[in-house]
Protein backbone atom coordinates (compact mmCIF):
# COMPACT_ATOMS: atom_id res chain seq x y z
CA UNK A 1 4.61 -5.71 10.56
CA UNK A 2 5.26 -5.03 6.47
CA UNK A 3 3.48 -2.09 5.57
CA UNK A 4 1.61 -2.40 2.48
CA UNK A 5 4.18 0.24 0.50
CA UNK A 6 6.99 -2.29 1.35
CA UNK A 7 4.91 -5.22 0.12
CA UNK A 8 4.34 -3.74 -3.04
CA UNK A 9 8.04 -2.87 -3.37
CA UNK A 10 8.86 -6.55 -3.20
CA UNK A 11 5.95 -7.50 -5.38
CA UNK A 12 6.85 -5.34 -7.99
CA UNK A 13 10.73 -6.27 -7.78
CA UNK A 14 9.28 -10.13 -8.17
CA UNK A 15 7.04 -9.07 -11.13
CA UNK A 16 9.77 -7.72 -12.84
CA UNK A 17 11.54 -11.33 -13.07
CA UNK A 18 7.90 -13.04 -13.99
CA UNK A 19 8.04 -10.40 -16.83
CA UNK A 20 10.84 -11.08 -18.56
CA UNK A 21 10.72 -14.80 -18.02
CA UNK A 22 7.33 -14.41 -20.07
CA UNK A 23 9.46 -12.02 -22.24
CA UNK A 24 12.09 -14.12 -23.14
CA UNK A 25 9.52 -17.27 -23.65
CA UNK A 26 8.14 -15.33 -26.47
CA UNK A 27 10.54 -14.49 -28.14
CA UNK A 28 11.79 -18.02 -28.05
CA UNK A 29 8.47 -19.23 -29.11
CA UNK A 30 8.45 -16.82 -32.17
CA UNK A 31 11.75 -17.77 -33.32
CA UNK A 32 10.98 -21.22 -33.15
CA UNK A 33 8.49 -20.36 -35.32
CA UNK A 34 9.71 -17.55 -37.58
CA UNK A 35 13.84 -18.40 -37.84
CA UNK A 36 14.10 -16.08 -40.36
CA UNK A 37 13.04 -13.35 -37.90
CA UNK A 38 15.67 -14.48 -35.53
CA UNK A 39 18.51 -14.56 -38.57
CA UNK A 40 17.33 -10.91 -39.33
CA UNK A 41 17.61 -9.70 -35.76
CA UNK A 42 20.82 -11.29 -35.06
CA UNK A 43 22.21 -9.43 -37.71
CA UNK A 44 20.80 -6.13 -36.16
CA UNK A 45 22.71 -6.92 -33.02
CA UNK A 46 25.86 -7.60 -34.67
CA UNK A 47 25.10 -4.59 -37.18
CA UNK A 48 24.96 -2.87 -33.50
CA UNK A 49 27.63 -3.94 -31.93
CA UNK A 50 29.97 -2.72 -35.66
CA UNK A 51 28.68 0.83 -34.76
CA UNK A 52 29.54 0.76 -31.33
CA UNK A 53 33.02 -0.18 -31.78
CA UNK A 54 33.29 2.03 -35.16
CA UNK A 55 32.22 4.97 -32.45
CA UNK A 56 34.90 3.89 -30.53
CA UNK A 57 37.65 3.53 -32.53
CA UNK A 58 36.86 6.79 -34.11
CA UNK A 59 36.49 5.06 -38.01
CA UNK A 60 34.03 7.88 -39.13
CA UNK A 61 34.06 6.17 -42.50
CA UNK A 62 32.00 3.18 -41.44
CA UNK A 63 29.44 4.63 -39.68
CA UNK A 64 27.01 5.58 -43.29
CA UNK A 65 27.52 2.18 -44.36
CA UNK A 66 26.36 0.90 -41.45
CA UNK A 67 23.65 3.16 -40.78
CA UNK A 68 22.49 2.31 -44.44
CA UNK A 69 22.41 -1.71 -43.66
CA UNK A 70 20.86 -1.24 -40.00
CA UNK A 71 18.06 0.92 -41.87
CA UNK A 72 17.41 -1.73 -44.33
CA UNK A 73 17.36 -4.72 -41.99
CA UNK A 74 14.88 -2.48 -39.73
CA UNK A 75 12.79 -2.41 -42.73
CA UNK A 76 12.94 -5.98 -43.93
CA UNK A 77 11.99 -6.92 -40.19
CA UNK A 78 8.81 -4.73 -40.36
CA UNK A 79 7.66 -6.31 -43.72
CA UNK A 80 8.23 -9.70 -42.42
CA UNK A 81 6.38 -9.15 -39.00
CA UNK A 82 3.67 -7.44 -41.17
CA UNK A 83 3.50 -9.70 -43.49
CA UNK A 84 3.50 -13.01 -40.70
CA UNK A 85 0.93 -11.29 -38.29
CA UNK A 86 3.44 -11.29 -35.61
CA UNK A 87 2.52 -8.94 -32.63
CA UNK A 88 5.44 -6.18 -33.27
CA UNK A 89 5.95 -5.58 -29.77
CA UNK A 90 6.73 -9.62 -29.05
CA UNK A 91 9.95 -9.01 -27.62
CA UNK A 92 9.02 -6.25 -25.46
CA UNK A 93 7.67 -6.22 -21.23
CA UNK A 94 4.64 -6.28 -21.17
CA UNK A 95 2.85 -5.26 -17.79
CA UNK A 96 0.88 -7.65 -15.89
CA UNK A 97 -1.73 -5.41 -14.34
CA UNK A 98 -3.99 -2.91 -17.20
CA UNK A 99 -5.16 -1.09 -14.37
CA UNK A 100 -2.34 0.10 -12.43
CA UNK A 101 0.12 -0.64 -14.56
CA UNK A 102 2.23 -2.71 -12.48
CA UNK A 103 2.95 0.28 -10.46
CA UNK A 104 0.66 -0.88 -7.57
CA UNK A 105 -1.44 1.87 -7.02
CA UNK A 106 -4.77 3.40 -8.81
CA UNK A 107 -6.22 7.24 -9.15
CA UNK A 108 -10.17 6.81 -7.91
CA UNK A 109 -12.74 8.94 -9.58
CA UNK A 110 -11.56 11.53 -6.71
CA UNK A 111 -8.20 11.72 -7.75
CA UNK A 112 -6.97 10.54 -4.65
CA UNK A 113 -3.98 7.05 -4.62
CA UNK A 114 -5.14 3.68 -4.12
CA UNK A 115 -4.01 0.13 -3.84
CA UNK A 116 -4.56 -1.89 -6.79
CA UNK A 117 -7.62 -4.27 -5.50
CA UNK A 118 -7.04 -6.21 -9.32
CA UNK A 119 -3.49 -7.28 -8.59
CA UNK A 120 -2.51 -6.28 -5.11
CA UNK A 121 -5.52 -8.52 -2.93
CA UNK A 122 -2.50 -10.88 -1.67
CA UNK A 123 -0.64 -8.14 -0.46
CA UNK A 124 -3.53 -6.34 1.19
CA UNK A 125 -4.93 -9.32 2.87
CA UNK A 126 -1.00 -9.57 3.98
CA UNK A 127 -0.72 -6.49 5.28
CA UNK A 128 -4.36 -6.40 7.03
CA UNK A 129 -3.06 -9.97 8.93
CA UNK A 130 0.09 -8.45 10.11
CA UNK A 131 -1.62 -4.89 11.06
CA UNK A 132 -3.79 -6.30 14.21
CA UNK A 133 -6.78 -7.30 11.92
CA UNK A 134 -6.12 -11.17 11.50
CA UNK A 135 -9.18 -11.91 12.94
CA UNK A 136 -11.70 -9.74 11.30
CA UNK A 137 -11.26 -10.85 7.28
CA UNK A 138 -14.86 -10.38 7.36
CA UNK A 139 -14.76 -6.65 7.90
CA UNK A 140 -14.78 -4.60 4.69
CA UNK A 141 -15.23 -1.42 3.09
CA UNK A 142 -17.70 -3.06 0.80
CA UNK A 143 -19.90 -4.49 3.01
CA UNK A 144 -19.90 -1.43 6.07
CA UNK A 145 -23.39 0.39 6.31
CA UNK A 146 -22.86 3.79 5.82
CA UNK A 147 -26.11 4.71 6.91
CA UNK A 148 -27.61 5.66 11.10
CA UNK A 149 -27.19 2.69 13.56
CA UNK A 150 -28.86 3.63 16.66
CA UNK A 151 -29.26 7.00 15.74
CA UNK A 152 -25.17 7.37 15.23
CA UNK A 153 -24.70 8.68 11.63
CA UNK A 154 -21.81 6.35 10.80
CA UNK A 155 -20.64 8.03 7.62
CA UNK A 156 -20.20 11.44 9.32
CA UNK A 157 -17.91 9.69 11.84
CA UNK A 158 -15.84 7.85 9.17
CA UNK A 159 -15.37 11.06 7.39
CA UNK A 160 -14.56 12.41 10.22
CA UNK A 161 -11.76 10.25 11.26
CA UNK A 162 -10.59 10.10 7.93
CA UNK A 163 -9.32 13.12 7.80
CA UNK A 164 -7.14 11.94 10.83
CA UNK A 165 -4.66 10.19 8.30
CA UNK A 166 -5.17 11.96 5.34
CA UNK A 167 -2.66 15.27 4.06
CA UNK A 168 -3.19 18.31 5.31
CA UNK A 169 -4.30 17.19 9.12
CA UNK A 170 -3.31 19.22 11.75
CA UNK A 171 -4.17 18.19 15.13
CA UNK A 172 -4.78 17.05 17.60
CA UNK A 173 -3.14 13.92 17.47
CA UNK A 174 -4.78 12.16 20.03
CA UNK A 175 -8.72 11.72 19.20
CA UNK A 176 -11.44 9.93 20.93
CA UNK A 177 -14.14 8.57 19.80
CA UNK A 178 -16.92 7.72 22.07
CA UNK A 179 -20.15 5.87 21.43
CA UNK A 180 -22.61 3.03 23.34
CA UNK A 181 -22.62 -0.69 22.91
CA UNK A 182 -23.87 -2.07 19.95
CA UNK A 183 -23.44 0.92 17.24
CA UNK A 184 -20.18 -1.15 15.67
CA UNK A 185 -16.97 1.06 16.71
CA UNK A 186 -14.94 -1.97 16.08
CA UNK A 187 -16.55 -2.77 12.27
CA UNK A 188 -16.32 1.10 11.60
CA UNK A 189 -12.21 1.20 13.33
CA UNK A 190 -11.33 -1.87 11.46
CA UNK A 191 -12.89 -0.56 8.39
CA UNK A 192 -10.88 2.77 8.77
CA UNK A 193 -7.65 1.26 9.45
CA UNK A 194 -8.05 -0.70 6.25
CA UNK A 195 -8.87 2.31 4.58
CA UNK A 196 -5.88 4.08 5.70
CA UNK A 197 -3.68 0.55 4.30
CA UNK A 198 -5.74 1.26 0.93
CA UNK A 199 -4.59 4.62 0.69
CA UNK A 200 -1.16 3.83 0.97
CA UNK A 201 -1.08 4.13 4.54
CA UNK A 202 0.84 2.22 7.19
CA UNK A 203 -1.65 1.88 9.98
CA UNK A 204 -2.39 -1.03 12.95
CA UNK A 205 -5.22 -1.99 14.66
CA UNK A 206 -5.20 -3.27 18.28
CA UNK A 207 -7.38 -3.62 21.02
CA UNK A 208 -7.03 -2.22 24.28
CA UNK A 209 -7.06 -5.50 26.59
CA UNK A 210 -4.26 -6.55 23.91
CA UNK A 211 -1.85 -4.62 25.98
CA UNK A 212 -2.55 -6.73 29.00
CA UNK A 213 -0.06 -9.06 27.33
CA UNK A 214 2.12 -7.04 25.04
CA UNK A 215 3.83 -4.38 25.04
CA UNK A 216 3.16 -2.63 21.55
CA UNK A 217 5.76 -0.57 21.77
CA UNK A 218 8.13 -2.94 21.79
CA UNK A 219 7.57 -3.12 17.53
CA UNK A 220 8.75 0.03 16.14
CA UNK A 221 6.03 -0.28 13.36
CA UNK A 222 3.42 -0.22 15.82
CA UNK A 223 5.03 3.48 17.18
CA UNK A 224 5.79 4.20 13.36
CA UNK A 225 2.34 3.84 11.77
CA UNK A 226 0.81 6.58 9.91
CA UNK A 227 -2.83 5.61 12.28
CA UNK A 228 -3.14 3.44 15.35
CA UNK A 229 -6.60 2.62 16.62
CA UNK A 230 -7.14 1.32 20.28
CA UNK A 231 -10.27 0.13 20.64
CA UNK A 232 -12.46 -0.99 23.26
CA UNK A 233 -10.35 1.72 25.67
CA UNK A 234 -11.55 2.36 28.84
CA UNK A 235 -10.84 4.21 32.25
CA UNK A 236 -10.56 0.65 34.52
CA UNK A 237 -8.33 -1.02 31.98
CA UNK A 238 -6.01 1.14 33.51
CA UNK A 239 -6.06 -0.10 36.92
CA UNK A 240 -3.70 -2.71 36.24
CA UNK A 241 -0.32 -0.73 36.17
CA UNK A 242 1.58 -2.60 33.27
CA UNK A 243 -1.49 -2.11 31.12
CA UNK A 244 -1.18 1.53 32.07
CA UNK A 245 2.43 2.02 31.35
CA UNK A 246 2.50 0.24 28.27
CA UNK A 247 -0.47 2.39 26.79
CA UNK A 248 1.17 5.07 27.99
CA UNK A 249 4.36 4.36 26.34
CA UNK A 250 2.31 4.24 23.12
CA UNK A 251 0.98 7.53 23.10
CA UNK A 252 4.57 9.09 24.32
CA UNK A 253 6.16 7.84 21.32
CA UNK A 254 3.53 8.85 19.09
CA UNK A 255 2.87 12.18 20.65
CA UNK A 256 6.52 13.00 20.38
CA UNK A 257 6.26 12.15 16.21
CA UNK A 258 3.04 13.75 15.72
CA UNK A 259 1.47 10.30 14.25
CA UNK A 260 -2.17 9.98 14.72
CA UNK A 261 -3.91 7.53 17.35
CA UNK A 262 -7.71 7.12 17.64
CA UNK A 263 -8.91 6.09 20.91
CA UNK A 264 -12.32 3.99 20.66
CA UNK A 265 -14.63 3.81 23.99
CA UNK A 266 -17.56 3.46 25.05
CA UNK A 267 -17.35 6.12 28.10
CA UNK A 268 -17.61 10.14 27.37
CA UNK A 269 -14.02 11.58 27.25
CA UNK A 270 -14.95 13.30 30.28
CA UNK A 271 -15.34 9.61 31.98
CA UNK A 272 -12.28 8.55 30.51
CA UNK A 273 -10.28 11.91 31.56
CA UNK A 274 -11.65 11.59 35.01
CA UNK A 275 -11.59 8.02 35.72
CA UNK A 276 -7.75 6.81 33.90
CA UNK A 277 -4.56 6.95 34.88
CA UNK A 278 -3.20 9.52 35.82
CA UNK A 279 -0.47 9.51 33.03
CA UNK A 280 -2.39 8.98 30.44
CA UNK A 281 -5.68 11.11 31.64
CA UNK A 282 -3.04 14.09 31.26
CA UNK A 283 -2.75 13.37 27.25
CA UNK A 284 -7.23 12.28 27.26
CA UNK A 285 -7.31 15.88 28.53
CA UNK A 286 -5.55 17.80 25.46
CA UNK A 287 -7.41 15.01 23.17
CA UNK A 288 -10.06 15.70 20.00
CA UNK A 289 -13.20 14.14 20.11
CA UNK A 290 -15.22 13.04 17.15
């Protein structure tokens, strides 16, 4: 799993070479164009390069002169790039994204970091693929209903949670949330884990029978993650012993690193306390609840 800081790393570090390709096409084009505009900046490098090795040498007595000639090709190369509408910063980067500024990340109306949705949607989808949520494309921020599904008041609980994965949370770091059928705990825990990628955030999504077949903890991103949701968690899933132990394993690791895991079920916590294994009833019973 690539968290979505690492895929912007390597975007950015591939944007850089895409920037001054386009860089270096200009000013190609422009000279092409204008090679009296090349002739004068040729003779700024080489003007350039005298003063460095002037500097060098210590020959104090060249340096005005050549000051004096830089300052007047500097000026000829203004009035000819005024004068030929040229764009005066032709030879210059120029970033890719207006918005974030090829740095990857926005500032909301809040204040708070976000990932760039104008140039980073590649990345995002990339990261939301290889973060448990392959299957649910469908699921997004801009299309969840805030609003009461049978009688559950959804935006309370997403705030809630939230604040799970965001600075300044302290505890515990084990939380359950428990609700009945049909009021969309996976839309709303697929929803938050993307929010937590948005944010910046490395975070996974899994579901509980998913440990039936894999052991999680087996990828170290998985135990690393800022946020883990297991969803669809429940008391007899635990009956089967590898199931147990590897879901145990999971909240060990994470326990021990004080990284945030949300626990999605359809049974009380009390159910779930009473009712799991025994190893992992022991951490239910020091759990939050939402």
């Amino acid at each position: 799993m690539k968290t979505i800081r690492s895929l912007i790393a390597d975007r950015i570090q591939s944007d850089r070479v895409v920037k001054e390709i386009r860089r270096e096409d200009r000013i190609s084009m422009i000279y092409r164009s204008h090679p009296a505009l090349e002739k004068i900046d040729e003779g700024l490098v080489d003007i350039r390069k005298q003063k460095l090795m002037a500097a060098m040498e210590g020959d104090k007595d060249s340096a005005a002169p050549l000051a004096k000639r830089e300052e007047e090709l500097l000026k000829e190369r203004e009035r000819y790039i005024s004068d030929k509408g040229i764009d005066p910063s032709f030879d210059e980067v120029k970033e890719l994204c207006p918005k974030c500024h090829d740095t990857g990340f926005v500032t909301t109306k809040s204040g708070n970091k976000a990932v760039c949705g104008n140039c980073m949607k590649d990345e995002l989808a990339e990261c939301y693929a290889s973060s448990g949520m392959a299957d649910f494309s469908s699921y997004t921020l801009k299309s969840f209903d805030f609003g009461y599904i049978n009688g559950i008041d959804r935006k309370s609980v997403f705030n809630k949670i939230k604040k799970i994965f965001e600075d300044g949370y302290e505890g515990p770091f084990l939380m359950v949330y428990s609700s009945p059928s049909q009021t969309g705990k996976t839309y709303l825990s697929v929803v938050l884990t993307k929010y937590a990628i948005i944010e910046g955030r490395s975070a996974y999504f899994s579901k509980a029978e998913w440990f039936e077949d894999r052991d999680l903890a087996e990828d170290g991103s998985v135990n690393e993650c800022d946020f883990l949701v297991i969803d669809d968690y429940s008391a007899a899933i635990t009956n089967n012993r590898k199931t147990a132990s590897h879901i145990n394993k999971i909240l060990e690791i994470r326990s021990a690193a004080s990284k945030p895991t949300l626990m999605v079920s359809t049974e009380a916590l009390e159910t779930l306390v009473a009712e799991s294994d025994s190893r992992i009833a022991g951490k239910l019973s020091k759990a939050g609840r939402i």
